[in-house]
PDB file of N, CA and C in Angstrom:
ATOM      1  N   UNK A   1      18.188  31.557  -9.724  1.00  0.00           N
ATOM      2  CA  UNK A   1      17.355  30.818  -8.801  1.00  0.00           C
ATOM      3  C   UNK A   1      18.268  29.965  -7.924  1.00  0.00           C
ATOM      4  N   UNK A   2      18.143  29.857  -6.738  1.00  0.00           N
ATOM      5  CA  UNK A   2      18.379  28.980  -5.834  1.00  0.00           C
ATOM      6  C   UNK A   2      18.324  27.814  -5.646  1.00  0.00           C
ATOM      7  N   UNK A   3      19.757  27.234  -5.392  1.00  0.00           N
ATOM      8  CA  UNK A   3      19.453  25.383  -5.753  1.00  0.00           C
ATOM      9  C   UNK A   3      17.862  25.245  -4.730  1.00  0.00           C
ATOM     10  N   UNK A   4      17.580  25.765  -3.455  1.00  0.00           N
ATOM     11  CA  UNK A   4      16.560  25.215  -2.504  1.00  0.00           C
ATOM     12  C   UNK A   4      15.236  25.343  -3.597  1.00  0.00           C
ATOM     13  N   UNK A   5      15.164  26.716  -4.045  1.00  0.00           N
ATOM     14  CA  UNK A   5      13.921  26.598  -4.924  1.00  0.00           C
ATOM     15  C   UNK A   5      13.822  25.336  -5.731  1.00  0.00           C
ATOM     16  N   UNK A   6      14.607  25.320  -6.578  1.00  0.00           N
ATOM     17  CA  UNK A   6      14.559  24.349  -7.965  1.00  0.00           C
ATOM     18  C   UNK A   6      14.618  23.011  -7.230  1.00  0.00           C
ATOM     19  N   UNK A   7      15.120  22.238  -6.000  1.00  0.00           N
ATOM     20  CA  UNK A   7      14.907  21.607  -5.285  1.00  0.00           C
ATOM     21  C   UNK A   7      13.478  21.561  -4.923  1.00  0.00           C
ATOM     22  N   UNK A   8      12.879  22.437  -4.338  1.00  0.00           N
ATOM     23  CA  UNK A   8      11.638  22.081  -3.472  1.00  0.00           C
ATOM     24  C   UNK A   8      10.455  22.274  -4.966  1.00  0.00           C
ATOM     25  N   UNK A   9      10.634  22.629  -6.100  1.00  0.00           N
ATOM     26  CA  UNK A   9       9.907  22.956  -7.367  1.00  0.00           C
ATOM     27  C   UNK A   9       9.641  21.197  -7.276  1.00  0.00           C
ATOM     28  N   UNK A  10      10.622  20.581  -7.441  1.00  0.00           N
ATOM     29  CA  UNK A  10      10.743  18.743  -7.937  1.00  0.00           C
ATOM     30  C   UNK A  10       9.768  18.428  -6.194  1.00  0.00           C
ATOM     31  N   UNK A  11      10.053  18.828  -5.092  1.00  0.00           N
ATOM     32  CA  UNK A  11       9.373  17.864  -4.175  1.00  0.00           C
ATOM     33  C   UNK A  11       7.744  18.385  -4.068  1.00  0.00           C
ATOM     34  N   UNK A  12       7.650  19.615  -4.339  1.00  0.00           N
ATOM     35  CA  UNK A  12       5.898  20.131  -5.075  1.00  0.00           C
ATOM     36  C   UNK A  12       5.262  18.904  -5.758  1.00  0.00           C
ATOM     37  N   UNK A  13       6.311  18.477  -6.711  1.00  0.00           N
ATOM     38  CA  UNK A  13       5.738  17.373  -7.865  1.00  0.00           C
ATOM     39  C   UNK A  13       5.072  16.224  -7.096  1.00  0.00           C
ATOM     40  N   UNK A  14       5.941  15.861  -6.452  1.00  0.00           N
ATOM     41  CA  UNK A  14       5.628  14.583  -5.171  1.00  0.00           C
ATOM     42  C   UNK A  14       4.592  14.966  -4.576  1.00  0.00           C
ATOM     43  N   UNK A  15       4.500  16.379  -3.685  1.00  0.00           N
ATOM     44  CA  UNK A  15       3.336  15.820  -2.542  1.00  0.00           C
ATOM     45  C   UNK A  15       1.932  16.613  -3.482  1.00  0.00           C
ATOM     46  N   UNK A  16       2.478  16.783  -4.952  1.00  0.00           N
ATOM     47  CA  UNK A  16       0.796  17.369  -5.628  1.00  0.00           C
ATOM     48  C   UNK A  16       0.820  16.304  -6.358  1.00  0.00           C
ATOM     49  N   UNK A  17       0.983  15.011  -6.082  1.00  0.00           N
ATOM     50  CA  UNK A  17       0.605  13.491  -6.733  1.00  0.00           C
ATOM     51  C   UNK A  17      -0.146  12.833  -5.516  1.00  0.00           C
ATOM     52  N   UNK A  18       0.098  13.295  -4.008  1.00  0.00           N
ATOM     53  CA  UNK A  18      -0.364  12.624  -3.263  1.00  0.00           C
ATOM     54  C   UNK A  18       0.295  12.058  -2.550  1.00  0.00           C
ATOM     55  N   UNK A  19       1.947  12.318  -2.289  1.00  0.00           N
ATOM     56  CA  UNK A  19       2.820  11.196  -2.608  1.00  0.00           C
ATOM     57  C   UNK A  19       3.823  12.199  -1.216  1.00  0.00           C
ATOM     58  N   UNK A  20       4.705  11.476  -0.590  1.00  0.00           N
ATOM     59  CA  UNK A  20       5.826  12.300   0.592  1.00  0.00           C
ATOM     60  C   UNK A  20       7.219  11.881   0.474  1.00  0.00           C
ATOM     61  N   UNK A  21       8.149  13.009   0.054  1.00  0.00           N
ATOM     62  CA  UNK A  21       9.328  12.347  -0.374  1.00  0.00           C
ATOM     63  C   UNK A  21       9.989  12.555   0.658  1.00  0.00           C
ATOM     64  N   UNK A  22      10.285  11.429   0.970  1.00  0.00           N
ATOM     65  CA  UNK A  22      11.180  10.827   2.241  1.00  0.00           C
ATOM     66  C   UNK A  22      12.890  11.486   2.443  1.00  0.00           C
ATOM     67  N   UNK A  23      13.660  10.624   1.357  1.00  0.00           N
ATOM     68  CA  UNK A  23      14.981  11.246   1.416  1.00  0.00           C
ATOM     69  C   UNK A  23      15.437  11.675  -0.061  1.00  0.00           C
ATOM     70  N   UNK A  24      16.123  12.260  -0.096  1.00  0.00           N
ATOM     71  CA  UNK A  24      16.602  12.144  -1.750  1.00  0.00           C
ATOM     72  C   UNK A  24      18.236  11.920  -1.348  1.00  0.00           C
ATOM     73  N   UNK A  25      19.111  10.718  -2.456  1.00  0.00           N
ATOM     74  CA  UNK A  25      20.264   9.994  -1.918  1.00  0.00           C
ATOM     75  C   UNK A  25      21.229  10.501  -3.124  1.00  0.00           C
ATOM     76  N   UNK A  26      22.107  11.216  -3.165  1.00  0.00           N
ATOM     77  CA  UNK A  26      22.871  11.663  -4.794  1.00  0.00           C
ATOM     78  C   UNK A  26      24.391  10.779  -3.909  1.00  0.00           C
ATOM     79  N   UNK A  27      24.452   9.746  -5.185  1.00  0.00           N
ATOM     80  CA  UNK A  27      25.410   8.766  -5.220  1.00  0.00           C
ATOM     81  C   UNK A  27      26.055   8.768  -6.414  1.00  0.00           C
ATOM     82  N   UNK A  28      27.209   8.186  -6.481  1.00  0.00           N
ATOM     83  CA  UNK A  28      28.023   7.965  -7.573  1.00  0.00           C
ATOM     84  C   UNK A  28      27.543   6.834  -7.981  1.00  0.00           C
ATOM     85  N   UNK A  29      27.690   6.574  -8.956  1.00  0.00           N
ATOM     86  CA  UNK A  29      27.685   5.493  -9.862  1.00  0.00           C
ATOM     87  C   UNK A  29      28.281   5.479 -11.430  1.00  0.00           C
ATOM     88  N   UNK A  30      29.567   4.274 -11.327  1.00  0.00           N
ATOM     89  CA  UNK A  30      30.195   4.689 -12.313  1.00  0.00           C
ATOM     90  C   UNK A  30      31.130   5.753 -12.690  1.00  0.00           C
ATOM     91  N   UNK A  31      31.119   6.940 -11.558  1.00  0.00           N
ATOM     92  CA  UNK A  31      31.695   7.989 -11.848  1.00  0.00           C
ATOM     93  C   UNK A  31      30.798   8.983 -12.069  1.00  0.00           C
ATOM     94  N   UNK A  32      29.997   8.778 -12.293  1.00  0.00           N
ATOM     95  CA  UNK A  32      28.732   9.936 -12.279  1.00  0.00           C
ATOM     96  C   UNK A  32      27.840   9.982 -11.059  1.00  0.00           C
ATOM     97  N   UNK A  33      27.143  11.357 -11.265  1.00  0.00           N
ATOM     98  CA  UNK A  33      26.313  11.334  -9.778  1.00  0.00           C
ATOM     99  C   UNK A  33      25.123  11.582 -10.358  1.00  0.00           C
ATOM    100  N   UNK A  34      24.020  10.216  -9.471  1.00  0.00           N
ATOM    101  CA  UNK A  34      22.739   9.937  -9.680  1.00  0.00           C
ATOM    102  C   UNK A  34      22.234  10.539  -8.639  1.00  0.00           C
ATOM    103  N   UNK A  35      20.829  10.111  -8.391  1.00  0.00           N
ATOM    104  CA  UNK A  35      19.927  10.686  -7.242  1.00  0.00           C
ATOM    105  C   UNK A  35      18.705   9.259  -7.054  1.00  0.00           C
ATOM    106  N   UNK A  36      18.694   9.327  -5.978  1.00  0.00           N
ATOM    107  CA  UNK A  36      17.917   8.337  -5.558  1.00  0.00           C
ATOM    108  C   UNK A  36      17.120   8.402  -4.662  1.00  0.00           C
ATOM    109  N   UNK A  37      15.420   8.618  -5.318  1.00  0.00           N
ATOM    110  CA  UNK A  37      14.536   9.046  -4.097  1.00  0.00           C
ATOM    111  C   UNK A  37      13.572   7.861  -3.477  1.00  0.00           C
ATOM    112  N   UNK A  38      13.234   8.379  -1.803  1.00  0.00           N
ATOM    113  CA  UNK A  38      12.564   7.193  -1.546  1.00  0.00           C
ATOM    114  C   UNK A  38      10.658   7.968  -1.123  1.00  0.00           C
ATOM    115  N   UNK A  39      10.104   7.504  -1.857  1.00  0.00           N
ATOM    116  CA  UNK A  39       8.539   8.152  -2.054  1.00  0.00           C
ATOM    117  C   UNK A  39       7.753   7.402  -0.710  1.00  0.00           C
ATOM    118  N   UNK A  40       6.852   7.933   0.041  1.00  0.00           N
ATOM    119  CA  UNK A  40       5.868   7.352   0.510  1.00  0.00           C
ATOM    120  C   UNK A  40       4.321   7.808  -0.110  1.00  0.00           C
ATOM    121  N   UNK A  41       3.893   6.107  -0.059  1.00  0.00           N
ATOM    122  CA  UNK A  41       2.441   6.693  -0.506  1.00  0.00           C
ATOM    123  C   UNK A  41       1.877   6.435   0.610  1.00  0.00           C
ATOM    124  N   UNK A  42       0.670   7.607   1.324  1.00  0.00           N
ATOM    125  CA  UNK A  42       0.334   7.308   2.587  1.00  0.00           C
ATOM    126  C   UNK A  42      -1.264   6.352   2.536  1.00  0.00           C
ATOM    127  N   UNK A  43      -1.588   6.177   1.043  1.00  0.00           N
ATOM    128  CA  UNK A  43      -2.964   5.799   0.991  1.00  0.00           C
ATOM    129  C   UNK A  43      -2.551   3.979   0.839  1.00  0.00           C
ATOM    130  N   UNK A  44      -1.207   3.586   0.380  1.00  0.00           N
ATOM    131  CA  UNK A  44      -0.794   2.085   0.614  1.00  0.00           C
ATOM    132  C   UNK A  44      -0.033   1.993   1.792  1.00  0.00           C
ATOM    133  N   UNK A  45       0.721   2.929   2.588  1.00  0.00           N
ATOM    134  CA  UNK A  45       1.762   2.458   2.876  1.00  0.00           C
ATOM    135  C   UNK A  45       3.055   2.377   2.647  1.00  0.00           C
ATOM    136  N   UNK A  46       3.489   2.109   1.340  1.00  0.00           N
ATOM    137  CA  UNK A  46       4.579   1.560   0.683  1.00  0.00           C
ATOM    138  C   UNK A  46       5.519   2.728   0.370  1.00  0.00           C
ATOM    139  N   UNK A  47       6.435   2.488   0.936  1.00  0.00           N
ATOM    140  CA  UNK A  47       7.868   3.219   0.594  1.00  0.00           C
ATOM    141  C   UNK A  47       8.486   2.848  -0.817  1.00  0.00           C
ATOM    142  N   UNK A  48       8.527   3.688  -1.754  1.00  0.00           N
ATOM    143  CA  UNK A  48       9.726   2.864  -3.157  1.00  0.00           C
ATOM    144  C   UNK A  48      10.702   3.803  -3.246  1.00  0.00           C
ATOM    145  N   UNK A  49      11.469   3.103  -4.004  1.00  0.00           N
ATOM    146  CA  UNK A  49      12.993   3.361  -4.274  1.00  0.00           C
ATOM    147  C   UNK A  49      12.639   3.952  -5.504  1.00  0.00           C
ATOM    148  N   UNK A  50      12.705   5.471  -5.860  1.00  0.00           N
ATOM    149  CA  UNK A  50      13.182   5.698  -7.227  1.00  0.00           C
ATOM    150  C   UNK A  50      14.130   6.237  -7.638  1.00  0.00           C
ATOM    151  N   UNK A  51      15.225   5.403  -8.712  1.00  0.00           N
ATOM    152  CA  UNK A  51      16.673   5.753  -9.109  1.00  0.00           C
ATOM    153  C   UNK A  51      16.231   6.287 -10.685  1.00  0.00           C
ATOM    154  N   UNK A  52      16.636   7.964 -10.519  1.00  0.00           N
ATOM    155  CA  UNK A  52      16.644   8.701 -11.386  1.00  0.00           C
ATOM    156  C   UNK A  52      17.737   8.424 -12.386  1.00  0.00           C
ATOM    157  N   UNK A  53      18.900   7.815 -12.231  1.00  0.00           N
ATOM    158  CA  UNK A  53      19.651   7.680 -13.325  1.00  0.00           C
ATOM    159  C   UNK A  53      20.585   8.461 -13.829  1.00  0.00           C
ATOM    160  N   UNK A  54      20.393   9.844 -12.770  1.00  0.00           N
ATOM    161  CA  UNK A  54      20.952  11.132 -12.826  1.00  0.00           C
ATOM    162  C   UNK A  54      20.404  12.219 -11.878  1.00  0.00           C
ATOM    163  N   UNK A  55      20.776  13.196 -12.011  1.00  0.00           N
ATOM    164  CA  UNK A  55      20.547  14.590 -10.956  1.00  0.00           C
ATOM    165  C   UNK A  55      19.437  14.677 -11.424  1.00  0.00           C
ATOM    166  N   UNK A  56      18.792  15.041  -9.926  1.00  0.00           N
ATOM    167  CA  UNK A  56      17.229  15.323 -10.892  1.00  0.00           C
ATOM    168  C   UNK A  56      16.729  16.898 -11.550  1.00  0.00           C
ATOM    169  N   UNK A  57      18.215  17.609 -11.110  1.00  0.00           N
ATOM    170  CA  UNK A  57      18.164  19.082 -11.564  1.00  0.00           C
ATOM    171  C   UNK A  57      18.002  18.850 -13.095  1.00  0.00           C
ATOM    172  N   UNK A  58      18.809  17.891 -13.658  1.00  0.00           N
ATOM    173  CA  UNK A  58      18.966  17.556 -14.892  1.00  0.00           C
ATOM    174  C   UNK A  58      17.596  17.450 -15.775  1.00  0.00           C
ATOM    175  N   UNK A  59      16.695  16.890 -15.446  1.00  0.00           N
ATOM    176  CA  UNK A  59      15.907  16.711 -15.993  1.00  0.00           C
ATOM    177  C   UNK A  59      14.368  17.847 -15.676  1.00  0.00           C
ATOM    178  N   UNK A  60      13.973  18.128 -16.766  1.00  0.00           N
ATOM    179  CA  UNK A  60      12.862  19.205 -16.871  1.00  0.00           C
ATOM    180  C   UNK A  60      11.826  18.808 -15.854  1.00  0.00           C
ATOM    181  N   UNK A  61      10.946  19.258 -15.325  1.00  0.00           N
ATOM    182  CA  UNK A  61       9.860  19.619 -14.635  1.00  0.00           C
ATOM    183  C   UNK A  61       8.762  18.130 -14.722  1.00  0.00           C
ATOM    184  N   UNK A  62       8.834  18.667 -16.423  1.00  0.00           N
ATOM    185  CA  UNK A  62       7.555  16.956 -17.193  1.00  0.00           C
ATOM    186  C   UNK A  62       8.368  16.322 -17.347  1.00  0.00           C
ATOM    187  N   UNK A  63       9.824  15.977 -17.983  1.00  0.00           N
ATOM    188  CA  UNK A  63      10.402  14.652 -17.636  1.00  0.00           C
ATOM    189  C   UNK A  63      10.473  13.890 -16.353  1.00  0.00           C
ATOM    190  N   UNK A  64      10.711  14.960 -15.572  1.00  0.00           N
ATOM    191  CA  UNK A  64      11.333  14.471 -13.809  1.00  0.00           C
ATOM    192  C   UNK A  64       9.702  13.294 -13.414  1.00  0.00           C
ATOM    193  N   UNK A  65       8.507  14.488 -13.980  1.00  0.00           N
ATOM    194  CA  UNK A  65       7.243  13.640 -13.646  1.00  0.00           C
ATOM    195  C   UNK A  65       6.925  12.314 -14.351  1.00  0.00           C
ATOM    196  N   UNK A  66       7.550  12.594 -15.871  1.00  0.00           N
ATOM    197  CA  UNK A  66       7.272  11.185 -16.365  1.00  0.00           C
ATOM    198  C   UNK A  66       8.214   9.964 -15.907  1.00  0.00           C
ATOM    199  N   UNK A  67       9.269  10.324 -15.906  1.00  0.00           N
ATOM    200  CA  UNK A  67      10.495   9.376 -14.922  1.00  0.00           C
ATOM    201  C   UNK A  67       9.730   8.672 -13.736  1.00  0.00           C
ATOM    202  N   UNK A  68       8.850   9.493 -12.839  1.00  0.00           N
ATOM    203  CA  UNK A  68       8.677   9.129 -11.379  1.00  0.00           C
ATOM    204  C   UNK A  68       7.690   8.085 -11.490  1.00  0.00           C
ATOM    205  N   UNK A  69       6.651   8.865 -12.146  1.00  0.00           N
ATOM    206  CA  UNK A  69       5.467   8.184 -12.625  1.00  0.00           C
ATOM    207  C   UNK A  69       5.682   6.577 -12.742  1.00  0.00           C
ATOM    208  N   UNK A  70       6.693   7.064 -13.939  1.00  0.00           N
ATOM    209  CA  UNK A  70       6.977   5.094 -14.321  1.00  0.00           C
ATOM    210  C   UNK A  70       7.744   4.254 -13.563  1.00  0.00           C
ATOM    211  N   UNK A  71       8.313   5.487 -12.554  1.00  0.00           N
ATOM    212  CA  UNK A  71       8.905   3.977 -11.662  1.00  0.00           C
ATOM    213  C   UNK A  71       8.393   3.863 -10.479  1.00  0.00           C
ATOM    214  N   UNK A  72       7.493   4.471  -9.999  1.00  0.00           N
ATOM    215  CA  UNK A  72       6.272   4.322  -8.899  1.00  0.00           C
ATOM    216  C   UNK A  72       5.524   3.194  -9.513  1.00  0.00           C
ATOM    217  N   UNK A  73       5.055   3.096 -10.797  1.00  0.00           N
ATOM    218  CA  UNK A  73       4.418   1.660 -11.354  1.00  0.00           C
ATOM    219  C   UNK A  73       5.304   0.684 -11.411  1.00  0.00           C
ATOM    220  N   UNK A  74       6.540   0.794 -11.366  1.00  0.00           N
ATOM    221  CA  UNK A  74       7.266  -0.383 -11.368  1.00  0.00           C
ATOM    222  C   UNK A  74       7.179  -0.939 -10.175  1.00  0.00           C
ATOM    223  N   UNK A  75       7.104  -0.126  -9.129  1.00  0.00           N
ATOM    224  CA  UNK A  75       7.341  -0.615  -7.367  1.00  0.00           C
ATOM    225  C   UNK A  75       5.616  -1.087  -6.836  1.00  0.00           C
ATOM    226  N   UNK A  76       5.100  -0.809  -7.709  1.00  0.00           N
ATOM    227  CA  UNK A  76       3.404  -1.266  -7.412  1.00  0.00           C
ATOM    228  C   UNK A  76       2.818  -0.058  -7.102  1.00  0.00           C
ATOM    229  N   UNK A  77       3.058   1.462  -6.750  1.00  0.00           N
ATOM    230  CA  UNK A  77       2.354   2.265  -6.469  1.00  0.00           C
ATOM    231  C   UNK A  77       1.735   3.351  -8.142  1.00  0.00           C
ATOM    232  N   UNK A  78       0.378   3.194  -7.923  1.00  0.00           N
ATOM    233  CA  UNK A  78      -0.134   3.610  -8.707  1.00  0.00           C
ATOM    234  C   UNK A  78      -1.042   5.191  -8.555  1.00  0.00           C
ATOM    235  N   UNK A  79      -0.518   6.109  -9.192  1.00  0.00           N
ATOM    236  CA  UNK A  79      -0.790   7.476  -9.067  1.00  0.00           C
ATOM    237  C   UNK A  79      -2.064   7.551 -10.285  1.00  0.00           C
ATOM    238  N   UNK A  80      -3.022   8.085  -9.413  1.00  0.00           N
ATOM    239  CA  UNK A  80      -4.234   8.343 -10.691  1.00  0.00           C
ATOM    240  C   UNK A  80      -4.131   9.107 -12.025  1.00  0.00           C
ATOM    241  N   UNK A  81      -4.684   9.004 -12.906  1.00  0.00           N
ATOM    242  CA  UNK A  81      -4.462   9.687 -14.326  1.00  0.00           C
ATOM    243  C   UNK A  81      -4.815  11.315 -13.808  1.00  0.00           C
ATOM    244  N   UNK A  82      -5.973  10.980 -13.205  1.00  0.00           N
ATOM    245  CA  UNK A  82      -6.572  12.606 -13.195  1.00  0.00           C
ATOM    246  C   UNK A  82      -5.304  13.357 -12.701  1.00  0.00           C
ATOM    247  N   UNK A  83      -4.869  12.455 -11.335  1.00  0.00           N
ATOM    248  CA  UNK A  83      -3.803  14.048 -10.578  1.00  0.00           C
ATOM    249  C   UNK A  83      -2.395  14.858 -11.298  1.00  0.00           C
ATOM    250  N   UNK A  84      -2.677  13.506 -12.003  1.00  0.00           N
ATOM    251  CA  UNK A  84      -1.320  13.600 -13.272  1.00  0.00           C
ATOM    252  C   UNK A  84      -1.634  14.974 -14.242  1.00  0.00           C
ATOM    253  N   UNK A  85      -3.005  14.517 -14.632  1.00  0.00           N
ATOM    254  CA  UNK A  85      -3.174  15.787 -15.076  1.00  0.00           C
ATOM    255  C   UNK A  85      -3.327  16.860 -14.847  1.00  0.00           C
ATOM    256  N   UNK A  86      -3.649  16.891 -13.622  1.00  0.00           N
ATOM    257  CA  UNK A  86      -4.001  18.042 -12.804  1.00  0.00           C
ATOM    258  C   UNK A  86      -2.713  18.991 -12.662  1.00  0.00           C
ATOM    259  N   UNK A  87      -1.662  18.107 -12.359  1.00  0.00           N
ATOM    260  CA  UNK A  87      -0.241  18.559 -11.796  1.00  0.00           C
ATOM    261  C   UNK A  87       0.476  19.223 -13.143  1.00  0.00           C
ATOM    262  N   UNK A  88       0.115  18.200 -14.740  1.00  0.00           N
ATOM    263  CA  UNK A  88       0.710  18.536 -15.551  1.00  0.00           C
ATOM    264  C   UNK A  88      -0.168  19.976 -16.054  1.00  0.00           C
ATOM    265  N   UNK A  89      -1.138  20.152 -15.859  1.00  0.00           N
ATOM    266  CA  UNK A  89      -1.824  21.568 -15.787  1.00  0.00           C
ATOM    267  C   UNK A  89      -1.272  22.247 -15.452  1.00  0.00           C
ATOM    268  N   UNK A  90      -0.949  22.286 -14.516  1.00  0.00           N
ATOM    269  CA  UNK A  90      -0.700  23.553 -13.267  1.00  0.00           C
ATOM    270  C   UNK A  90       1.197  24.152 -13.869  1.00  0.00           C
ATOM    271  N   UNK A  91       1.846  22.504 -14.577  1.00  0.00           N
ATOM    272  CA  UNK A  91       3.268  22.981 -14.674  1.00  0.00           C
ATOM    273  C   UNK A  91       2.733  23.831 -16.064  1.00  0.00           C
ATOM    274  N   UNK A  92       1.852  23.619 -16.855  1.00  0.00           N
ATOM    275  CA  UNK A  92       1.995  24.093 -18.263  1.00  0.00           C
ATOM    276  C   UNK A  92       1.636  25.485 -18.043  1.00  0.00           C
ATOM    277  N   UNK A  93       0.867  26.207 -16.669  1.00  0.00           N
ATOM    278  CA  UNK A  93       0.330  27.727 -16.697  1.00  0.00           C
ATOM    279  C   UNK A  93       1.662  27.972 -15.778  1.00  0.00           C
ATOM    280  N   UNK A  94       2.732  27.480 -15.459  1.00  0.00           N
ATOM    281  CA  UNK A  94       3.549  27.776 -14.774  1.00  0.00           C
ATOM    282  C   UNK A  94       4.835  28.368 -15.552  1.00  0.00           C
ATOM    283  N   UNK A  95       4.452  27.708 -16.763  1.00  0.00           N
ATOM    284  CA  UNK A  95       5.465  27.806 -17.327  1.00  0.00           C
ATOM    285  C   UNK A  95       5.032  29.404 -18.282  1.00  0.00           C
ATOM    286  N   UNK A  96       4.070  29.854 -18.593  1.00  0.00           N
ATOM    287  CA  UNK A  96       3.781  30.991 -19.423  1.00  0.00           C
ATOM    288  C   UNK A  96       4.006  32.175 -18.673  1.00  0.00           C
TER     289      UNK A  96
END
C-alpha cells in the first residue's frame, strides 16, 4: 500500500467525525519524529493542535481515533458519541 493511501485512510477518520484536517506537521522532537495535526471543527469554529506523540502511521486505525478523540476534548472540541460509533463501525467491517 501506498504511503498516500494509508495517509488519506487517517484523514477519512477526521472528516467522518465531522471534523477538516488542516495541516499535518512531522517534527523532531528529542530526536524522534512526531506529527502534529491541526483539526477544524466547522460547527465551533475552533482550530486545535493535536500532538500525536509520534507518526501517525504508527499507530492503528482505533488507536489513531482514540488518541484524537481525547485530545480534541482537551482543546474544548467535542465529537458526539454516536459518530464515534458510527466511524468505529465502519473501521470494524473494514477490517474483515
Amino acid at each position: 500500500m501506498g504511503a498516500g493511501k494509508l495517509y488519506s485512510k487517517y484523514k477519512m477518520l477526521v472528516t467522518a467525525l465531522g471534523l477538516k484536517e488542516l495541516d499535518v506537521y512531522r517534527v523532531t522532537r528529542n530526536g524522534r519524529a512526531v506529527d502534529v495535526l491541526r483539526i477544524f471543527d466547522p460547527a465551533t469554529g475552533k482550530v486545535a493542535l493535536v500532538d500525536l506523540n509520534a507518526p501517525r502511521e504508527s499507530f492503528s486505525l482505533d488507536e489513531f481515533l482514540e488518541k484524537l478523540v481525547d485530545s480534541l476534548k482537551k482543546e474544548g472540541i467535542q465529537v458526539s458519541e454516536r459518530r464515534i460509533s458510527l466511524v468505529k463501525e465502519k473501521l470494524l467491517s473494514q477490517k474483515r
